[in-house]
PDB file of N, CA and C in Angstrom:
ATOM      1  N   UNK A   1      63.705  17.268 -80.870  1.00  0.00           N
ATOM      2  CA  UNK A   1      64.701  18.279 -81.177  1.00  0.00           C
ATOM      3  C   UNK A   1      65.471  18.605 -79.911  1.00  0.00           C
ATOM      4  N   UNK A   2      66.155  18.749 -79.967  1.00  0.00           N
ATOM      5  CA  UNK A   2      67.620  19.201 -78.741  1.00  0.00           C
ATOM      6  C   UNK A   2      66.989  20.674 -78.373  1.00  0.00           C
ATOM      7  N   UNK A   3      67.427  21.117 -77.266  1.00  0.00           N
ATOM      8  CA  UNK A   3      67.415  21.795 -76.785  1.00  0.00           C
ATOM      9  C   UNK A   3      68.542  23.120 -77.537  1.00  0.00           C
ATOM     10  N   UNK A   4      67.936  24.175 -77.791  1.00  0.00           N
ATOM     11  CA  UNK A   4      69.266  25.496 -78.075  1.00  0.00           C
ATOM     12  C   UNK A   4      68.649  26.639 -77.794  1.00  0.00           C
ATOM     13  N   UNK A   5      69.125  27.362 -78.356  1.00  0.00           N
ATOM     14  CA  UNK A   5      69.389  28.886 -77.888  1.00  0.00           C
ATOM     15  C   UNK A   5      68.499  29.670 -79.578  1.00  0.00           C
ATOM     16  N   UNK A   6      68.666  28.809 -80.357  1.00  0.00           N
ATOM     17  CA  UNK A   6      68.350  29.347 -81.499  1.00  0.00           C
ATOM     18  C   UNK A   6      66.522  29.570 -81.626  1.00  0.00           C
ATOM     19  N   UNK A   7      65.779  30.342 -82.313  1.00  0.00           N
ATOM     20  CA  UNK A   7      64.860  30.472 -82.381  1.00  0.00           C
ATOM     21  C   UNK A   7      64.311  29.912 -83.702  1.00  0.00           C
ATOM     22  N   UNK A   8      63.115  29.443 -83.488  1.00  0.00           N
ATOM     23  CA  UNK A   8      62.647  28.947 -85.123  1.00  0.00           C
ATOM     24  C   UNK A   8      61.407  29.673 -85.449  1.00  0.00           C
ATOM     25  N   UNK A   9      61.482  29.853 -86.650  1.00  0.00           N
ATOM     26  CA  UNK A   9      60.762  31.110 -87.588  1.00  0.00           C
ATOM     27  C   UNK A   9      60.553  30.249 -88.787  1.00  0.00           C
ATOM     28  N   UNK A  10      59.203  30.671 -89.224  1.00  0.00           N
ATOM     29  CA  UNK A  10      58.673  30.242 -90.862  1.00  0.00           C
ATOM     30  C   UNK A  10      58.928  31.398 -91.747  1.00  0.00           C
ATOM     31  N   UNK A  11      58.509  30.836 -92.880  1.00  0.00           N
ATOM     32  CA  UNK A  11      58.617  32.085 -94.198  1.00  0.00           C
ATOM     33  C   UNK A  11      58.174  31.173 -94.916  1.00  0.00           C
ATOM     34  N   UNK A  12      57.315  32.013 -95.674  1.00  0.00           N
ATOM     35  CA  UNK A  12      56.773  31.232 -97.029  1.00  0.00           C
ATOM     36  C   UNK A  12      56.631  32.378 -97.502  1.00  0.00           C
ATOM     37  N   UNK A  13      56.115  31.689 -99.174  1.00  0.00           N
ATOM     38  CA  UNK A  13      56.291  32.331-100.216  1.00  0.00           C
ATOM     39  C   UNK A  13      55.079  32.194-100.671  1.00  0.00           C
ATOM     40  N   UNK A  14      54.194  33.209-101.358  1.00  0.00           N
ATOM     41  CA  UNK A  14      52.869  32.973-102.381  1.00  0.00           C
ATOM     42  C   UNK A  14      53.146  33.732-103.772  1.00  0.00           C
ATOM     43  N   UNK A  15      52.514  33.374-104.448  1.00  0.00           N
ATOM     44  CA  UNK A  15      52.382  33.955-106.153  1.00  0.00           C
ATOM     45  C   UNK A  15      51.391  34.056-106.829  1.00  0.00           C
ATOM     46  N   UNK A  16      50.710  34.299-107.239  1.00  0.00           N
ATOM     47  CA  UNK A  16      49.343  34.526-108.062  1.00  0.00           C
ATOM     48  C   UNK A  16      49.838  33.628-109.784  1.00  0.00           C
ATOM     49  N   UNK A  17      49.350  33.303-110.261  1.00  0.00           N
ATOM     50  CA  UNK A  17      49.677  32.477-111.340  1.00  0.00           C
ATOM     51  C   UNK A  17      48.260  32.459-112.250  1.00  0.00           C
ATOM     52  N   UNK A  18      48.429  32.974-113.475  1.00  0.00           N
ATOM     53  CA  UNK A  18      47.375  32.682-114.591  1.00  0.00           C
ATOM     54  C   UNK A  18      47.674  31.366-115.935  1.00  0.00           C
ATOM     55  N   UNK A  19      46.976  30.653-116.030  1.00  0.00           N
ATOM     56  CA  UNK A  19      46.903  29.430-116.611  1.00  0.00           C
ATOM     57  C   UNK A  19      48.600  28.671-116.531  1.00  0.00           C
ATOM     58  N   UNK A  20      49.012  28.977-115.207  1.00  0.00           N
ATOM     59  CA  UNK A  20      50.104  28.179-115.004  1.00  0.00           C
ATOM     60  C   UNK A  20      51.553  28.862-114.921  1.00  0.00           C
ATOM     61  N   UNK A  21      51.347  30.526-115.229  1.00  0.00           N
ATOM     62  CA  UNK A  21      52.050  31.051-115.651  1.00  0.00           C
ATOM     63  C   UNK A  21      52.311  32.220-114.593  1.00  0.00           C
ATOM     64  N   UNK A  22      53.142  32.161-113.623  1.00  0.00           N
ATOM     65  CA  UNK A  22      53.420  33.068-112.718  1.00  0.00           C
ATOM     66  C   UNK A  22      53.156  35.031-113.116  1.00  0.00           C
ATOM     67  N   UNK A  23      52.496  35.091-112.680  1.00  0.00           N
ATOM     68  CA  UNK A  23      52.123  36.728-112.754  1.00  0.00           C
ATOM     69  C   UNK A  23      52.071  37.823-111.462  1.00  0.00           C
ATOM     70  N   UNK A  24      52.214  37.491-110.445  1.00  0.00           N
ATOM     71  CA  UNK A  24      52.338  38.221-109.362  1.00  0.00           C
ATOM     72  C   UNK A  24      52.754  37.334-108.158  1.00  0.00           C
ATOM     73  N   UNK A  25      54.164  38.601-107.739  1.00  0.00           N
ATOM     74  CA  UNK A  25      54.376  37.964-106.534  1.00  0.00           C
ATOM     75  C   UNK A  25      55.007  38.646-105.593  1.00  0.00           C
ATOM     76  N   UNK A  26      56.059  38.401-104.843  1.00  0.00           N
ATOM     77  CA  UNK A  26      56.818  39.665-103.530  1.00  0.00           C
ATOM     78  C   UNK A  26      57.750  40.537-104.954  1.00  0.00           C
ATOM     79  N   UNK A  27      58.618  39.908-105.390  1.00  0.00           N
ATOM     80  CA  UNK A  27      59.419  40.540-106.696  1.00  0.00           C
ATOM     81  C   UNK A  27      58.800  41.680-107.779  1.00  0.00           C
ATOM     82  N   UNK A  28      57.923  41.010-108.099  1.00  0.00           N
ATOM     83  CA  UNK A  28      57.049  42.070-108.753  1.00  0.00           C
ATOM     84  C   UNK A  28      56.378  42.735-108.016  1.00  0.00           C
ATOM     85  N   UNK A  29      55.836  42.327-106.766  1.00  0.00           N
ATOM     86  CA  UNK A  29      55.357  44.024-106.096  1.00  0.00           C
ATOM     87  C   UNK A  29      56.454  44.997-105.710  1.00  0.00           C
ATOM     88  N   UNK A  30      57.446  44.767-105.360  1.00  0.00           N
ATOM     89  CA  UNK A  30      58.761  45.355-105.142  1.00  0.00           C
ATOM     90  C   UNK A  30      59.158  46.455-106.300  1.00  0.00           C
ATOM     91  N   UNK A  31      59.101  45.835-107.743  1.00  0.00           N
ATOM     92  CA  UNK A  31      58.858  45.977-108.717  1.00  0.00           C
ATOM     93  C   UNK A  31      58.089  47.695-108.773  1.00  0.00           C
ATOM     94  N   UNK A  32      56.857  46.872-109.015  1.00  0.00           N
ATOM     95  CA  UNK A  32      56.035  48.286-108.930  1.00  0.00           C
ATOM     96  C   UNK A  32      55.580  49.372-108.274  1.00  0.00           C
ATOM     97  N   UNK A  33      56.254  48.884-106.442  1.00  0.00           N
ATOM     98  CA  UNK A  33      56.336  49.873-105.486  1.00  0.00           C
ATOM     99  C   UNK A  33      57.397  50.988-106.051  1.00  0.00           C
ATOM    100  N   UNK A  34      58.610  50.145-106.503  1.00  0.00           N
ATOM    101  CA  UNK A  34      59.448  50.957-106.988  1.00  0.00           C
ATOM    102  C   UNK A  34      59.365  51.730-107.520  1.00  0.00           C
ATOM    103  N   UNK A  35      58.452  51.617-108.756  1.00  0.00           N
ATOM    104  CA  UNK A  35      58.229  52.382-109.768  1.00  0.00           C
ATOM    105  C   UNK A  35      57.090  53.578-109.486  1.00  0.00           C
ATOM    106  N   UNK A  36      56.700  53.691-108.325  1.00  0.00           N
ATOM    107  CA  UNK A  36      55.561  54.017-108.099  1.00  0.00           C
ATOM    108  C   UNK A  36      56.475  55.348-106.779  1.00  0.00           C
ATOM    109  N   UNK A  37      57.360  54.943-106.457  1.00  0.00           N
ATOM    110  CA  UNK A  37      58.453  55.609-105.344  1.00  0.00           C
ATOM    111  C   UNK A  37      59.361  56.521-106.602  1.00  0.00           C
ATOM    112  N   UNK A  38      59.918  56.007-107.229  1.00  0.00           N
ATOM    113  CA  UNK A  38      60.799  56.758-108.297  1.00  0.00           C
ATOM    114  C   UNK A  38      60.373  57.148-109.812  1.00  0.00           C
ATOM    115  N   UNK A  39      58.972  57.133-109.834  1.00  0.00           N
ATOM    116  CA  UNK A  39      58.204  56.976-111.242  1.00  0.00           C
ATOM    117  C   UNK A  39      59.290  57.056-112.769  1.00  0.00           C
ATOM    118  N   UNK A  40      59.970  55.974-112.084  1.00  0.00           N
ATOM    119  CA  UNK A  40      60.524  56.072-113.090  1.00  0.00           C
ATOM    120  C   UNK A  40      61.105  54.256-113.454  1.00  0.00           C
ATOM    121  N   UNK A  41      60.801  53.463-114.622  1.00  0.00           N
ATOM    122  CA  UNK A  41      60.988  52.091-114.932  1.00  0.00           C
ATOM    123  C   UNK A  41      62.243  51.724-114.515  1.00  0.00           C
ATOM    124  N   UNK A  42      63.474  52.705-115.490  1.00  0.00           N
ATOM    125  CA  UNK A  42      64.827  52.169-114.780  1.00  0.00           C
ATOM    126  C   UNK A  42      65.132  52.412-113.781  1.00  0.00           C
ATOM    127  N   UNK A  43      64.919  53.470-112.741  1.00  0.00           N
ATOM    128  CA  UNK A  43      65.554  53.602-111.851  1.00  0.00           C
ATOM    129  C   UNK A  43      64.793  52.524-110.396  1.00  0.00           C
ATOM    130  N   UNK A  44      63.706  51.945-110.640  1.00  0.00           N
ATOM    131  CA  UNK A  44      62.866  50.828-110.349  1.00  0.00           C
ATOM    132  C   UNK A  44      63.878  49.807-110.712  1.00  0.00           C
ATOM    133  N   UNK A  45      64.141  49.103-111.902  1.00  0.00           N
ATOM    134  CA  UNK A  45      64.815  47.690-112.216  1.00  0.00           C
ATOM    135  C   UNK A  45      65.884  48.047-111.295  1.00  0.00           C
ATOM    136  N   UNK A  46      66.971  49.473-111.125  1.00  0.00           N
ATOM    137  CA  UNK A  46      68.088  49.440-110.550  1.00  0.00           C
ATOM    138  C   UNK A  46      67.768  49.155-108.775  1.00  0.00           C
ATOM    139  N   UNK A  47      66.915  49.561-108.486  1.00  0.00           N
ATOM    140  CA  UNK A  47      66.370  49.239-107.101  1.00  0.00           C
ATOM    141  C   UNK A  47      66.074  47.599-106.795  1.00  0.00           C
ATOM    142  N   UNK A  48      65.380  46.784-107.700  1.00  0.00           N
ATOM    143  CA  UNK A  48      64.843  45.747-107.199  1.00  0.00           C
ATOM    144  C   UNK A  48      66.147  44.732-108.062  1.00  0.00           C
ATOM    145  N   UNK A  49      67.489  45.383-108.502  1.00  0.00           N
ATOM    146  CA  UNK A  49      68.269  44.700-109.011  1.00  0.00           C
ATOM    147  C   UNK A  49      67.811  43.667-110.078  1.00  0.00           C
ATOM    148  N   UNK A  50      67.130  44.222-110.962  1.00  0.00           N
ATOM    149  CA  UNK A  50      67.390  43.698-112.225  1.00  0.00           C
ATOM    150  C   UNK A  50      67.293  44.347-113.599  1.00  0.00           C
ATOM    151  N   UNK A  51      67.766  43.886-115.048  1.00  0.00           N
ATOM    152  CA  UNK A  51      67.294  45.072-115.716  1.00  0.00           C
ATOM    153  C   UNK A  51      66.372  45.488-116.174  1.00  0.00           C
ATOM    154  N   UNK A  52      66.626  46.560-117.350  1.00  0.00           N
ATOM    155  CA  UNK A  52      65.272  47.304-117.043  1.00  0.00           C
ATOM    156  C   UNK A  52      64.885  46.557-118.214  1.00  0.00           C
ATOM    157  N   UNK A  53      65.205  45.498-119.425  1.00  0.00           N
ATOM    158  CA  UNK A  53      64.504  44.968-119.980  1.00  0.00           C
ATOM    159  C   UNK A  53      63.765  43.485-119.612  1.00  0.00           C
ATOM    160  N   UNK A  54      64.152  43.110-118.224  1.00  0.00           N
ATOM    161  CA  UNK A  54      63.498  41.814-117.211  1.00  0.00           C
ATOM    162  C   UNK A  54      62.395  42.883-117.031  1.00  0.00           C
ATOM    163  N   UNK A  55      62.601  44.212-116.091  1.00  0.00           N
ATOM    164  CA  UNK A  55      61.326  44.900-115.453  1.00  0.00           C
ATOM    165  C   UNK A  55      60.367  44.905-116.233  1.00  0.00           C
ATOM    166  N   UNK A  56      60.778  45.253-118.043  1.00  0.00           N
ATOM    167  CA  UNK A  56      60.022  45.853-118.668  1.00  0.00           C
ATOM    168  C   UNK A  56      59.040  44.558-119.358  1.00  0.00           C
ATOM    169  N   UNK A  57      59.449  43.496-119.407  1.00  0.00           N
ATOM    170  CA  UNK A  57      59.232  41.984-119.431  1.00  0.00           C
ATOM    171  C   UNK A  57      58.277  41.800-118.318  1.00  0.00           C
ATOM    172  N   UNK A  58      58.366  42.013-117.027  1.00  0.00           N
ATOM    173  CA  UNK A  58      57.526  41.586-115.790  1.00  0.00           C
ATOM    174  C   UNK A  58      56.358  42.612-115.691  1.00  0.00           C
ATOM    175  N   UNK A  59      56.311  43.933-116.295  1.00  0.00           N
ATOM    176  CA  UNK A  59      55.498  44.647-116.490  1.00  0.00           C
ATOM    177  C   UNK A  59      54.437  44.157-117.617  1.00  0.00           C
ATOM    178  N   UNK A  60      55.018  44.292-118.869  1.00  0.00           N
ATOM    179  CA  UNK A  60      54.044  43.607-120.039  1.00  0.00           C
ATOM    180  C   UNK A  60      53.660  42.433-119.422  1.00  0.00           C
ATOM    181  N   UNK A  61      53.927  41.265-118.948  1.00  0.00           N
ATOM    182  CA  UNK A  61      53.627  39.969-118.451  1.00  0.00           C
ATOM    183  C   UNK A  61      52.257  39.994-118.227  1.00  0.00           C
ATOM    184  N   UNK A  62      52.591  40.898-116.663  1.00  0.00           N
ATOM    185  CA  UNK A  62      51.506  41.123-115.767  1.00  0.00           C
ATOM    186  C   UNK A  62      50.533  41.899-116.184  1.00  0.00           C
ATOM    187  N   UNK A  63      50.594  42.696-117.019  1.00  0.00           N
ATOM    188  CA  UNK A  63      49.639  43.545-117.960  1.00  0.00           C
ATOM    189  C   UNK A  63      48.428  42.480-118.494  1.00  0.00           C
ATOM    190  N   UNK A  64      49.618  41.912-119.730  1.00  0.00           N
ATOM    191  CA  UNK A  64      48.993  40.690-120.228  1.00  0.00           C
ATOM    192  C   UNK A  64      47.722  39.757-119.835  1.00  0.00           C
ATOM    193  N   UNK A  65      49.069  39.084-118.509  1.00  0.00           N
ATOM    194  CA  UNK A  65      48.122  37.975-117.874  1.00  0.00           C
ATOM    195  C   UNK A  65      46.619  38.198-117.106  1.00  0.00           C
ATOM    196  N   UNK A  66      46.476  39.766-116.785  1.00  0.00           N
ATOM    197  CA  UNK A  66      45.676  40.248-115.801  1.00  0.00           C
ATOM    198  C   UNK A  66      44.441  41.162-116.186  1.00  0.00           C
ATOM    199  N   UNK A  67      45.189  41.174-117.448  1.00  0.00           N
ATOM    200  CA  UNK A  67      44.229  42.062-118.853  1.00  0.00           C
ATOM    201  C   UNK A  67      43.795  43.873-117.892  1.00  0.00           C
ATOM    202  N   UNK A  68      44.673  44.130-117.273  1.00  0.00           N
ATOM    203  CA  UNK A  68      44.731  45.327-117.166  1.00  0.00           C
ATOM    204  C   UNK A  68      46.589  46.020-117.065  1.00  0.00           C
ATOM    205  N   UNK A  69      46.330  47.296-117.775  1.00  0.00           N
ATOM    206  CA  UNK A  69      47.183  48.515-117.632  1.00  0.00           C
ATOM    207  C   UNK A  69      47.686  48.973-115.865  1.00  0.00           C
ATOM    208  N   UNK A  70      48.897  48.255-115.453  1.00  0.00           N
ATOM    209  CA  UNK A  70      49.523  48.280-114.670  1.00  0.00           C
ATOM    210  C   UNK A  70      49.948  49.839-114.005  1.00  0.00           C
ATOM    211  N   UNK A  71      51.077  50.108-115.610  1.00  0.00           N
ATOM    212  CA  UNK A  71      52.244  51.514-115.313  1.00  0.00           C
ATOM    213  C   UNK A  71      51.697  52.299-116.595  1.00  0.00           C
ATOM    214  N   UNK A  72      51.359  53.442-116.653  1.00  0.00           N
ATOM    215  CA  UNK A  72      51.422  54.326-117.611  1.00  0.00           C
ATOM    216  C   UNK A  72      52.584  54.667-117.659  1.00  0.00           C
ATOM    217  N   UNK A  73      53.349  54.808-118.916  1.00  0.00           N
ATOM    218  CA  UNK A  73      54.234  55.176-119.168  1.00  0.00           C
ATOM    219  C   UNK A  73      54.521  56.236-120.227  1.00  0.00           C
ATOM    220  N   UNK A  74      55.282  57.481-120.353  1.00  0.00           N
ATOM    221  CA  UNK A  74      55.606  58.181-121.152  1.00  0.00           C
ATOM    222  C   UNK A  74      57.352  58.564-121.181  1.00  0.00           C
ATOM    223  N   UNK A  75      57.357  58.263-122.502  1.00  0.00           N
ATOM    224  CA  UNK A  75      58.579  57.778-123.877  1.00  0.00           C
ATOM    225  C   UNK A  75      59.457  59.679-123.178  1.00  0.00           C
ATOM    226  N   UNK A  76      60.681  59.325-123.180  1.00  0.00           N
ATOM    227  CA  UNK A  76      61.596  60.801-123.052  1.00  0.00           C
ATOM    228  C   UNK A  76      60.944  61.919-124.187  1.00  0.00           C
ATOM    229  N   UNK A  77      62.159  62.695-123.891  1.00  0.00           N
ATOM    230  CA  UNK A  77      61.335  63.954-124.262  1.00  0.00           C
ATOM    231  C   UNK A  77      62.243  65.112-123.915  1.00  0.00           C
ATOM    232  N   UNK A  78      61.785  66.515-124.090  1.00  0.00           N
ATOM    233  CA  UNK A  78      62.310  67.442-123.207  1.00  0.00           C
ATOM    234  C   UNK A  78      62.388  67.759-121.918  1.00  0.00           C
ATOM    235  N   UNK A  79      61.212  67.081-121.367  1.00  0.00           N
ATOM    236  CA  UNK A  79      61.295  67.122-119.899  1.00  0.00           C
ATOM    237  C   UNK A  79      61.383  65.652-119.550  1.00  0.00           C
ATOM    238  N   UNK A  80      61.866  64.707-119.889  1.00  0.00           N
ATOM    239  CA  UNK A  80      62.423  63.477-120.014  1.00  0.00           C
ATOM    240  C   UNK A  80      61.210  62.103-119.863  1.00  0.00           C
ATOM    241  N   UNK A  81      61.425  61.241-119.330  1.00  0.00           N
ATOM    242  CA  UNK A  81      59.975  60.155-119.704  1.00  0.00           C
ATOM    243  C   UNK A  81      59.887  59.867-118.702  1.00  0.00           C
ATOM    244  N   UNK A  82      59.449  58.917-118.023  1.00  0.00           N
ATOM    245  CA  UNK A  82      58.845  58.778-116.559  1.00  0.00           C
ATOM    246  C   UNK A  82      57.411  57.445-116.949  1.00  0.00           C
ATOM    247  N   UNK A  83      57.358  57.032-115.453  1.00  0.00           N
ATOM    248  CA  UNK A  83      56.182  56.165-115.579  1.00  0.00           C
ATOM    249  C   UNK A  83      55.476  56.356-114.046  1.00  0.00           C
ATOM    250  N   UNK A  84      54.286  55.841-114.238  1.00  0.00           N
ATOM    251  CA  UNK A  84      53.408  55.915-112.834  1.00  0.00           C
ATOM    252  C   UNK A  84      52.215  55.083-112.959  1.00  0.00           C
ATOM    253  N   UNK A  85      51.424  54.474-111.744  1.00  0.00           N
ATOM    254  CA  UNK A  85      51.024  53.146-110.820  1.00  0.00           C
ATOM    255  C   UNK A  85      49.611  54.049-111.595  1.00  0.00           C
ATOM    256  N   UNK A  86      49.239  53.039-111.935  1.00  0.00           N
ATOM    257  CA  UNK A  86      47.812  53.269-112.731  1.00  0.00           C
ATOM    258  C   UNK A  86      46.724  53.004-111.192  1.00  0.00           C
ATOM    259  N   UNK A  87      45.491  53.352-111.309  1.00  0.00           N
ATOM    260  CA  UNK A  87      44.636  53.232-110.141  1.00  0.00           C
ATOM    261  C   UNK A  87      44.880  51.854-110.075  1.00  0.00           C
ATOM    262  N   UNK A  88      44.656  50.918-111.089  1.00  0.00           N
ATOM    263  CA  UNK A  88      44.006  50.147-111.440  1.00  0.00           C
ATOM    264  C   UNK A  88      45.440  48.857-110.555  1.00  0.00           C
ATOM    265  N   UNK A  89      46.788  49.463-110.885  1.00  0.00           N
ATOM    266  CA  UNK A  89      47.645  48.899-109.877  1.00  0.00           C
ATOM    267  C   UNK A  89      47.668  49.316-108.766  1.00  0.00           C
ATOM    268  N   UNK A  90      47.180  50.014-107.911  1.00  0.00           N
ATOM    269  CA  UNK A  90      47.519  50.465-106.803  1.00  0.00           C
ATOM    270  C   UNK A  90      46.535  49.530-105.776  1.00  0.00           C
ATOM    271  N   UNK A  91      44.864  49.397-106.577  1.00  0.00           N
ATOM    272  CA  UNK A  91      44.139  48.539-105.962  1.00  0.00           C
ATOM    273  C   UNK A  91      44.910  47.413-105.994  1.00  0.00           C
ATOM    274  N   UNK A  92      45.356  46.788-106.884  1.00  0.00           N
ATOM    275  CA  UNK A  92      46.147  45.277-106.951  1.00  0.00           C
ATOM    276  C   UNK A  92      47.090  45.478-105.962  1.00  0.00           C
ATOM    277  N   UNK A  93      47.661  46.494-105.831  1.00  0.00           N
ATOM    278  CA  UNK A  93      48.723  46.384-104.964  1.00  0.00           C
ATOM    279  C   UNK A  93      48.380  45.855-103.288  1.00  0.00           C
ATOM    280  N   UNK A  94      46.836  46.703-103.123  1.00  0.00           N
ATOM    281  CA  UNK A  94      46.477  46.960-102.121  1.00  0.00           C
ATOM    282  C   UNK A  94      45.993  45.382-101.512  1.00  0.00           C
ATOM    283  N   UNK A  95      45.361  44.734-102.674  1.00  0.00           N
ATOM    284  CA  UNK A  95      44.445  43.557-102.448  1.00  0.00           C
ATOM    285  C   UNK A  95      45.756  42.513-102.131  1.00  0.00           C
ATOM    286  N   UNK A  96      46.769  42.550-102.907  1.00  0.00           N
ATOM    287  CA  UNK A  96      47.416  41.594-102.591  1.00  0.00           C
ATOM    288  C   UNK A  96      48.254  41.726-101.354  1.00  0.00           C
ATOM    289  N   UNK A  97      48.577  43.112-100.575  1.00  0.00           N
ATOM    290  CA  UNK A  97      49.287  43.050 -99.625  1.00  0.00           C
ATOM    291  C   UNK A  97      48.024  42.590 -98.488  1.00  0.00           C
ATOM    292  N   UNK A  98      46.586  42.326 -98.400  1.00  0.00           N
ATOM    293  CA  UNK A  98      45.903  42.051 -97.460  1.00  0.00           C
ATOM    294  C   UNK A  98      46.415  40.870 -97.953  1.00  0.00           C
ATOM    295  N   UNK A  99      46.083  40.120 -98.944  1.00  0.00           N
ATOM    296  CA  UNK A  99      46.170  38.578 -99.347  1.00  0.00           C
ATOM    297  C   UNK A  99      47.529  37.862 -98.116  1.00  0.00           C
ATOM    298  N   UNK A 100      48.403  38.694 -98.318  1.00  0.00           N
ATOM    299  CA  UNK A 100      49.529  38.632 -98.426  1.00  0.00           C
ATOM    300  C   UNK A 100      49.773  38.499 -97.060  1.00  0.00           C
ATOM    301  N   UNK A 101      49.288  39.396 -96.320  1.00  0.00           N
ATOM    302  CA  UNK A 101      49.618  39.518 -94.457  1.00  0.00           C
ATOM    303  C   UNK A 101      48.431  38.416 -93.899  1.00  0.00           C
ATOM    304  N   UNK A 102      47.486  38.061 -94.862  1.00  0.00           N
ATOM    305  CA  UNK A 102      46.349  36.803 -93.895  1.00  0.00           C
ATOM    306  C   UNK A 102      47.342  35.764 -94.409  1.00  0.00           C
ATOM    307  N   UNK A 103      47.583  35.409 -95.037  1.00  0.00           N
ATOM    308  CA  UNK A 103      48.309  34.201 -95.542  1.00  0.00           C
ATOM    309  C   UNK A 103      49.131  34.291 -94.252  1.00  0.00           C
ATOM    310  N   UNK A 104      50.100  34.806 -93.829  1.00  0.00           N
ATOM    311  CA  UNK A 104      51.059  35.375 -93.379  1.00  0.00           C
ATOM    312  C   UNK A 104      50.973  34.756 -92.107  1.00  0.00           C
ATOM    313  N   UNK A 105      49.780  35.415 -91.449  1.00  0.00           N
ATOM    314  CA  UNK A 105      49.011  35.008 -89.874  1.00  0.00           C
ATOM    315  C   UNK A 105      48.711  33.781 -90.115  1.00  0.00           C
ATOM    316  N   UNK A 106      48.250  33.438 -91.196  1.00  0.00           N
ATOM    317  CA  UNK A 106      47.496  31.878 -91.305  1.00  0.00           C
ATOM    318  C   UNK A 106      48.788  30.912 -90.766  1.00  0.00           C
ATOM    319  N   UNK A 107      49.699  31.463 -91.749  1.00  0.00           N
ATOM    320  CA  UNK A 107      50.980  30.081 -91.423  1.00  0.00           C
ATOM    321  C   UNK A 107      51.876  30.295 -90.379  1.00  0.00           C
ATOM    322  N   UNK A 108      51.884  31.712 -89.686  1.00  0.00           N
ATOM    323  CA  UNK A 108      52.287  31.879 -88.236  1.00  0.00           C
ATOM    324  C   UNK A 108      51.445  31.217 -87.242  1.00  0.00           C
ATOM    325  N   UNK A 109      50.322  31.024 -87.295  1.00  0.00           N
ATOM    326  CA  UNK A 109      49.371  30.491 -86.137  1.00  0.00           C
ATOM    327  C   UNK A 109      49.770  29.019 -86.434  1.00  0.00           C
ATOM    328  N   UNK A 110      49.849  28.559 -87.546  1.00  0.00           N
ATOM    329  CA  UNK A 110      49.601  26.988 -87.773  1.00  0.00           C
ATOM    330  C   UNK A 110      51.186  26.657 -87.468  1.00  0.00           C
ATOM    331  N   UNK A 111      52.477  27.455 -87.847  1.00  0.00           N
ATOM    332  CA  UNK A 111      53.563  27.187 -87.095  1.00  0.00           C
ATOM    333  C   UNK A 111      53.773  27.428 -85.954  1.00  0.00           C
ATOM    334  N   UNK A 112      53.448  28.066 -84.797  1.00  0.00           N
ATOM    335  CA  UNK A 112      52.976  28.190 -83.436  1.00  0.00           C
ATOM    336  C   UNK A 112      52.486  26.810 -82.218  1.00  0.00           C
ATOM    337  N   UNK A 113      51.090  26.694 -83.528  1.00  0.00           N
ATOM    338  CA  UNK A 113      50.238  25.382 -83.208  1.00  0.00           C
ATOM    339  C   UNK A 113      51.132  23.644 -83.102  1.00  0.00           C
ATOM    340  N   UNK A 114      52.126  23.951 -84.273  1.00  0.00           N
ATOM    341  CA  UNK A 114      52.780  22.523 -84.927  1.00  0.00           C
ATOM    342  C   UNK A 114      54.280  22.321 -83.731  1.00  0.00           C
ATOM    343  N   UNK A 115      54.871  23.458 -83.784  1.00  0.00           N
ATOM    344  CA  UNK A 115      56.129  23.593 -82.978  1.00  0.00           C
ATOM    345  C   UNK A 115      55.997  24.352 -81.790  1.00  0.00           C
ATOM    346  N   UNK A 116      54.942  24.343 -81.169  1.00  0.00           N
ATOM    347  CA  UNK A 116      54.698  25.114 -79.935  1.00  0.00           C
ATOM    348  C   UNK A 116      55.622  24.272 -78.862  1.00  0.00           C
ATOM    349  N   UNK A 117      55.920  22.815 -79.110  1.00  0.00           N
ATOM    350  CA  UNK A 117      56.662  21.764 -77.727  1.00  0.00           C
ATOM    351  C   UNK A 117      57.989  22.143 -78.059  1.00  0.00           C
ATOM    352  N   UNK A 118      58.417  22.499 -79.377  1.00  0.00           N
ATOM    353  CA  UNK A 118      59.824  22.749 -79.446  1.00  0.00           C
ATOM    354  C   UNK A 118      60.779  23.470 -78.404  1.00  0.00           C
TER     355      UNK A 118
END
């Protein structure tokens, strides 16, 4: 490689996947941080830019695929509807952001190791 000025940096990507079928990943945690920051579904899809019937799609999904209750949610009303991060997501949340930062180190050390002569 030539000599420059420019710096080189990795990035990768991971996903959790059940029988082939993508169920967790940076998007969907974004997703449910959101929802968990604004307890509220749409104003979540409007944050992570998409709508709220994709969100509401990536929510059931992950419900589904994982066989647990993600977002409790309650339907409008007089004091209007709202949703919020079940325990049961918050641990997921938690497990996958460790997953998430070793992976992270793993492929920073091994890009370090590979392009260290660069």
């Amino acid at each position: 490689m030539r000599e420059s000025h420019n710096v080189l940096d990795i990035r990768s990507k991971i996903w959790i996947e059940v029988d082939g079928e993508p169920v967790f990943g940076r998007g969907r945690r974004f997703l449910l941080e959101a929802i968990d920051s604004h307890g509220s579904i749409n104003q979540a899809a409007q944050e992570v830019d998409i709508s709220f019937r994709k969100a509401w799609g990536h929510i059931k999904a992950m419900e589904e695929r994982l066989g647990v209750k993600l977002v409790d949610r309650q339907t409008g009303g007089k004091n209007g509807g709202g949703a919020a991060l079940t325990a049961e997501a918050r641990k997921f949340l938690k497990k996958y952001g460790v997953l998430e930062k070793g992976i992270q180190e793993i492929v920073d050390k091994r890009f370090r190791k590979v392009f260290q002569t660069v």
